[in-house]
PDB file of N, CA and C in Angstrom:
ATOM      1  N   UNK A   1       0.808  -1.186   0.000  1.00  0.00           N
ATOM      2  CA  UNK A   1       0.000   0.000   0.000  1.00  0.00           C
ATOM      3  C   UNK A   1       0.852   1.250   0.000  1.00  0.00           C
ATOM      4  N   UNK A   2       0.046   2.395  -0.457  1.00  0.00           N
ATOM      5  CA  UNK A   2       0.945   3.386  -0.164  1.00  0.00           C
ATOM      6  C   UNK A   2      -0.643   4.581  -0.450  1.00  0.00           C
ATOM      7  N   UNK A   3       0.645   6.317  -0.335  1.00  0.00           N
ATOM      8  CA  UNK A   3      -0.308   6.813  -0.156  1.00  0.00           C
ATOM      9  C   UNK A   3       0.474   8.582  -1.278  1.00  0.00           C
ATOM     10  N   UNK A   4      -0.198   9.097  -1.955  1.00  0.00           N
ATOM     11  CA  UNK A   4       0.134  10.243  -2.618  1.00  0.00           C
ATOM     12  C   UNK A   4       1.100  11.142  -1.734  1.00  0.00           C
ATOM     13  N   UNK A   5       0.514  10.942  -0.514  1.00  0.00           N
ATOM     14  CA  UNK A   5       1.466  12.340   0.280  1.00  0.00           C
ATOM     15  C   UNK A   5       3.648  11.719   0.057  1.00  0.00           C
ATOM     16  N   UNK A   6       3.615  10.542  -0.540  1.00  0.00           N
ATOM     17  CA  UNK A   6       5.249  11.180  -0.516  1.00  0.00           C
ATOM     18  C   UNK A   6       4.867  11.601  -1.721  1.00  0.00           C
ATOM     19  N   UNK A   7       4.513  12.016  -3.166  1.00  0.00           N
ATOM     20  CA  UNK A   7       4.908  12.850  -3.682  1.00  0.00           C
ATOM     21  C   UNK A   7       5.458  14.515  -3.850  1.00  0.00           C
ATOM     22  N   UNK A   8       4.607  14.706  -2.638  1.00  0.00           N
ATOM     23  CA  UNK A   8       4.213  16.120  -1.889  1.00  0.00           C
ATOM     24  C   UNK A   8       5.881  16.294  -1.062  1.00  0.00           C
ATOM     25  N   UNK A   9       5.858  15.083   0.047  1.00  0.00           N
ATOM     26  CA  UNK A   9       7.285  15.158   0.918  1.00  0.00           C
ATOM     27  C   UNK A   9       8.653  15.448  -0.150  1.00  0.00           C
ATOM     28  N   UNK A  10       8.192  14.622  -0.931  1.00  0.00           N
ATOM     29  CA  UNK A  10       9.712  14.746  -1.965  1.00  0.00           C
ATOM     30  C   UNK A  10       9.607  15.979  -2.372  1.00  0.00           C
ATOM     31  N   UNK A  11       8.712  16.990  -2.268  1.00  0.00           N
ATOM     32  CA  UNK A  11       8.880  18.522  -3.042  1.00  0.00           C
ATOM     33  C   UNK A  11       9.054  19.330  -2.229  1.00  0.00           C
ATOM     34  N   UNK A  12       9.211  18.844  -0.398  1.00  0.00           N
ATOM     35  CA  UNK A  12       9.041  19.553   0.430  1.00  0.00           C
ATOM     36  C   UNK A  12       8.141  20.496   1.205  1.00  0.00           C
ATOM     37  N   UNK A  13       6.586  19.436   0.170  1.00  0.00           N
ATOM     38  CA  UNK A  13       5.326  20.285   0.921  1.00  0.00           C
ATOM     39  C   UNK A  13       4.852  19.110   2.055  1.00  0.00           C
ATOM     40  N   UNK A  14       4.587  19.965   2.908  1.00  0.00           N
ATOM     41  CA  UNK A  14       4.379  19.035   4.371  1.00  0.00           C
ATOM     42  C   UNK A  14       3.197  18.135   4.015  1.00  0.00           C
ATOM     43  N   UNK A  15       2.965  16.985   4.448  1.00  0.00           N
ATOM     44  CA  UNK A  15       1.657  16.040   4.344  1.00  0.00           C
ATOM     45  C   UNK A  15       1.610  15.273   5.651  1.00  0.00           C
ATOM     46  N   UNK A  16       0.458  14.789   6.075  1.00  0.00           N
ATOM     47  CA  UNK A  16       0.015  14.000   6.910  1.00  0.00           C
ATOM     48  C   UNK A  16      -0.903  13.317   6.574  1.00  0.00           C
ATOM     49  N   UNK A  17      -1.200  12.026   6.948  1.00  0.00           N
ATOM     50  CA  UNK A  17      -1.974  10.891   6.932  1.00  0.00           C
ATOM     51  C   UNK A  17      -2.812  11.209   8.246  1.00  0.00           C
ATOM     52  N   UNK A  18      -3.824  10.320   8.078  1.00  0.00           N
ATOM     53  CA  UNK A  18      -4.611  10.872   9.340  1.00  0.00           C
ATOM     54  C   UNK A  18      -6.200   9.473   8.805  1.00  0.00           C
ATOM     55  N   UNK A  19      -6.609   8.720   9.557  1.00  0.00           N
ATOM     56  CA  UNK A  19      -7.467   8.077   9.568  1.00  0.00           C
ATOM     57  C   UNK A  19      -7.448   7.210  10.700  1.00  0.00           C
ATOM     58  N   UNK A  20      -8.143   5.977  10.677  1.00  0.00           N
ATOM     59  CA  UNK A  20      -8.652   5.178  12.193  1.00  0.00           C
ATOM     60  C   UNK A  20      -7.767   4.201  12.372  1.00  0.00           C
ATOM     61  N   UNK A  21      -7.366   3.734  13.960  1.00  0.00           N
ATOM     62  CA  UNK A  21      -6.322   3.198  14.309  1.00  0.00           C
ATOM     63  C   UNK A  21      -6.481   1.907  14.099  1.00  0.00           C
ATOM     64  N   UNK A  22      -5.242   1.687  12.906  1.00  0.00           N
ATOM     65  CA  UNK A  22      -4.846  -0.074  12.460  1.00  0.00           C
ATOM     66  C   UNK A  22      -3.552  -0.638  12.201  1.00  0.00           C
ATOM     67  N   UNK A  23      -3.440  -1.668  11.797  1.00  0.00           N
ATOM     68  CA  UNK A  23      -1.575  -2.084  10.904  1.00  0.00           C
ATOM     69  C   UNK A  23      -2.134  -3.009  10.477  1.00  0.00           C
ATOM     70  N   UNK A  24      -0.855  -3.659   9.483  1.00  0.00           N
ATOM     71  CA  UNK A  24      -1.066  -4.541   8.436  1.00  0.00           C
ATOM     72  C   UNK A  24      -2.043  -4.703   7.617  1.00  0.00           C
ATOM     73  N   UNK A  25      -1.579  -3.100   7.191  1.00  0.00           N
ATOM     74  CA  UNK A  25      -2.646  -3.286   5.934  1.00  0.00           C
ATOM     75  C   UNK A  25      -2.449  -4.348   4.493  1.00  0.00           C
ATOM     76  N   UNK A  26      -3.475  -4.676   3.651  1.00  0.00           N
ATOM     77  CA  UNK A  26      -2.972  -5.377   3.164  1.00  0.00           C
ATOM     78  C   UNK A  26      -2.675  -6.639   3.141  1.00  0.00           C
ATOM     79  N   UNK A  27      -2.613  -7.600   4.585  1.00  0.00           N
ATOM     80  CA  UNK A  27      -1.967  -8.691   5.029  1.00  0.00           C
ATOM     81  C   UNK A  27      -2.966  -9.138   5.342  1.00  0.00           C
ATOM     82  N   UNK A  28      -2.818 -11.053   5.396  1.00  0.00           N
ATOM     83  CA  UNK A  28      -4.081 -11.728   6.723  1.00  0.00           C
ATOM     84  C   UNK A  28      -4.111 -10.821   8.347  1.00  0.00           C
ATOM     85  N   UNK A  29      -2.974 -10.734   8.370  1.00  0.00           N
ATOM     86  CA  UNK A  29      -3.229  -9.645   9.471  1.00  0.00           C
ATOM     87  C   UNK A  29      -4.068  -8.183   9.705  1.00  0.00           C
ATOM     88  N   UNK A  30      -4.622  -7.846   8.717  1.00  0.00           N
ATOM     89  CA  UNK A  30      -5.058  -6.592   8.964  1.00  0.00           C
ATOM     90  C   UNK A  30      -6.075  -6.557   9.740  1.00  0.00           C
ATOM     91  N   UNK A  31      -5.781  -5.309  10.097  1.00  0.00           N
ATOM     92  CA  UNK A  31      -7.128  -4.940  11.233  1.00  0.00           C
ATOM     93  C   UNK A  31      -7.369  -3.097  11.567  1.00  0.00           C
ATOM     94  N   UNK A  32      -8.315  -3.142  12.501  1.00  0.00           N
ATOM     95  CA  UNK A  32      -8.736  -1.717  12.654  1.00  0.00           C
ATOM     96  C   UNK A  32      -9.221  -1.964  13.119  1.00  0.00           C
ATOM     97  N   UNK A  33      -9.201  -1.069  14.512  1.00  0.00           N
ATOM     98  CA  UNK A  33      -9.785  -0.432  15.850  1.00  0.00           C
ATOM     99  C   UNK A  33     -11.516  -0.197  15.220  1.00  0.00           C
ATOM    100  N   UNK A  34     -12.466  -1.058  16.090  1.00  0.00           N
ATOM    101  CA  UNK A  34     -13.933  -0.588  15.474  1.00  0.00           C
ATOM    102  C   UNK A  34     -14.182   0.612  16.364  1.00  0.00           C
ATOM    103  N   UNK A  35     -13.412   1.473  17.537  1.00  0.00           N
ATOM    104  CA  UNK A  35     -13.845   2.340  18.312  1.00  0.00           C
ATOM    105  C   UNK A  35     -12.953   3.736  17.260  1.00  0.00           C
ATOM    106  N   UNK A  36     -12.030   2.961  17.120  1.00  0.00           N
ATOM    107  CA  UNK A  36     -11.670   4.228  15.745  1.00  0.00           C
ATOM    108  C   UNK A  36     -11.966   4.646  14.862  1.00  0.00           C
ATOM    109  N   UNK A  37     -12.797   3.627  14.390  1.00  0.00           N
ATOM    110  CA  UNK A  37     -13.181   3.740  12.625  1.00  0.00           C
ATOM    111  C   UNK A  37     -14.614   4.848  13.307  1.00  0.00           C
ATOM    112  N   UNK A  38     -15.751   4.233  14.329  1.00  0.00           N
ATOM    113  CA  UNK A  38     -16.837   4.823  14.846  1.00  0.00           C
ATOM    114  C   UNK A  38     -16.235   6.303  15.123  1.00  0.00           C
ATOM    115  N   UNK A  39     -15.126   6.697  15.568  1.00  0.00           N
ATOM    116  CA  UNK A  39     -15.397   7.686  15.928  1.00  0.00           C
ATOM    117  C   UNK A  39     -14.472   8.903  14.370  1.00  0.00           C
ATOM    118  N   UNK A  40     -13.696   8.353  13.334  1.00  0.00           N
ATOM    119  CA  UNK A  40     -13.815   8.633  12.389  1.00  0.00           C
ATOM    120  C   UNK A  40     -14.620   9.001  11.445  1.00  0.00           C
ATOM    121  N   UNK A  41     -15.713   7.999  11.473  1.00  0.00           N
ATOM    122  CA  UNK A  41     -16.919   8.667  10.417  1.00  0.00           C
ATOM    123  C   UNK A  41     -17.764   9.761  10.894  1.00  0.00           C
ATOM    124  N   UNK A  42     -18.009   9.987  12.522  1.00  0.00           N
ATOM    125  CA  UNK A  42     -18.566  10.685  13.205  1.00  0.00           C
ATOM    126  C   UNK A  42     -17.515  12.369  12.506  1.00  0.00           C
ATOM    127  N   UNK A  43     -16.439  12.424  12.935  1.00  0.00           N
ATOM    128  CA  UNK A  43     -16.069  13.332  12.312  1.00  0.00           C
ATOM    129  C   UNK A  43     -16.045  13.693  10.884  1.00  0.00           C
ATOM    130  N   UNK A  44     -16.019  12.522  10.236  1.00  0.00           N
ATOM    131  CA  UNK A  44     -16.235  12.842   8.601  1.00  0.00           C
ATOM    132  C   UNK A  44     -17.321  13.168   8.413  1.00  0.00           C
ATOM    133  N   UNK A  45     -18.288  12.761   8.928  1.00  0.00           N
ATOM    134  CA  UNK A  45     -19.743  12.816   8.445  1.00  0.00           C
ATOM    135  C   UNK A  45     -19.833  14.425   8.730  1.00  0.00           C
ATOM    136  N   UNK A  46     -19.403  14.680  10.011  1.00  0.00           N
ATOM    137  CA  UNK A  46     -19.609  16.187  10.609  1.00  0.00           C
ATOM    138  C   UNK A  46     -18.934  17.057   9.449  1.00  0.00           C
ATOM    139  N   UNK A  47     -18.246  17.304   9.512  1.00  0.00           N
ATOM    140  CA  UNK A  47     -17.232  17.719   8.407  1.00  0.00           C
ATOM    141  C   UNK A  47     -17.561  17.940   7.016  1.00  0.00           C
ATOM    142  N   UNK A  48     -17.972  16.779   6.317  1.00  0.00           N
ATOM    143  CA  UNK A  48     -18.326  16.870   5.043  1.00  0.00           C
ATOM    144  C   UNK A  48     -19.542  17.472   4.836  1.00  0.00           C
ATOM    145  N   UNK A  49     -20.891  16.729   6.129  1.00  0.00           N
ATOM    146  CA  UNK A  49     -22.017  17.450   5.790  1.00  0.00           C
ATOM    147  C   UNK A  49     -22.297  18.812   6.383  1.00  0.00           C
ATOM    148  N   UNK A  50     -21.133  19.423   6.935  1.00  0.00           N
ATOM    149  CA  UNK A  50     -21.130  20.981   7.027  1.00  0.00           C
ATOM    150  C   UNK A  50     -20.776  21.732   6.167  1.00  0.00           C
ATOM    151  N   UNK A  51     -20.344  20.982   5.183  1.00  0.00           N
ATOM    152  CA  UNK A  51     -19.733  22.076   3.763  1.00  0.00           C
ATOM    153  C   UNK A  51     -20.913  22.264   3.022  1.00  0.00           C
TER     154      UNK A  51
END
């Protein structure tokens, strides 16, 4: 997996990742926090449907 923001780092514009707490993405191992993801959409939802 990967993610656009190193294109940004390599030019020296700052980026951050930012979503709900997991690892191994990708793998039989993957996983994610269901108290993270819940409280992720709560903010997305807020967020998006305020624009």
């Amino acid at each position: 997996g990967g993610t656009d923001a190193r294109y940004f780092s390599e030019r020296g514009i700052p980026a951050f990742l930012y979503g709900p707490k997991g690892a191994g993405l990708h793998s039989k191992d993957e996983w994610v926090s269901a108290e993270s993801l819940q409280k992720h959409y709560t903010l997305y939802r807020n967020l998006f449907g305020a624009l």
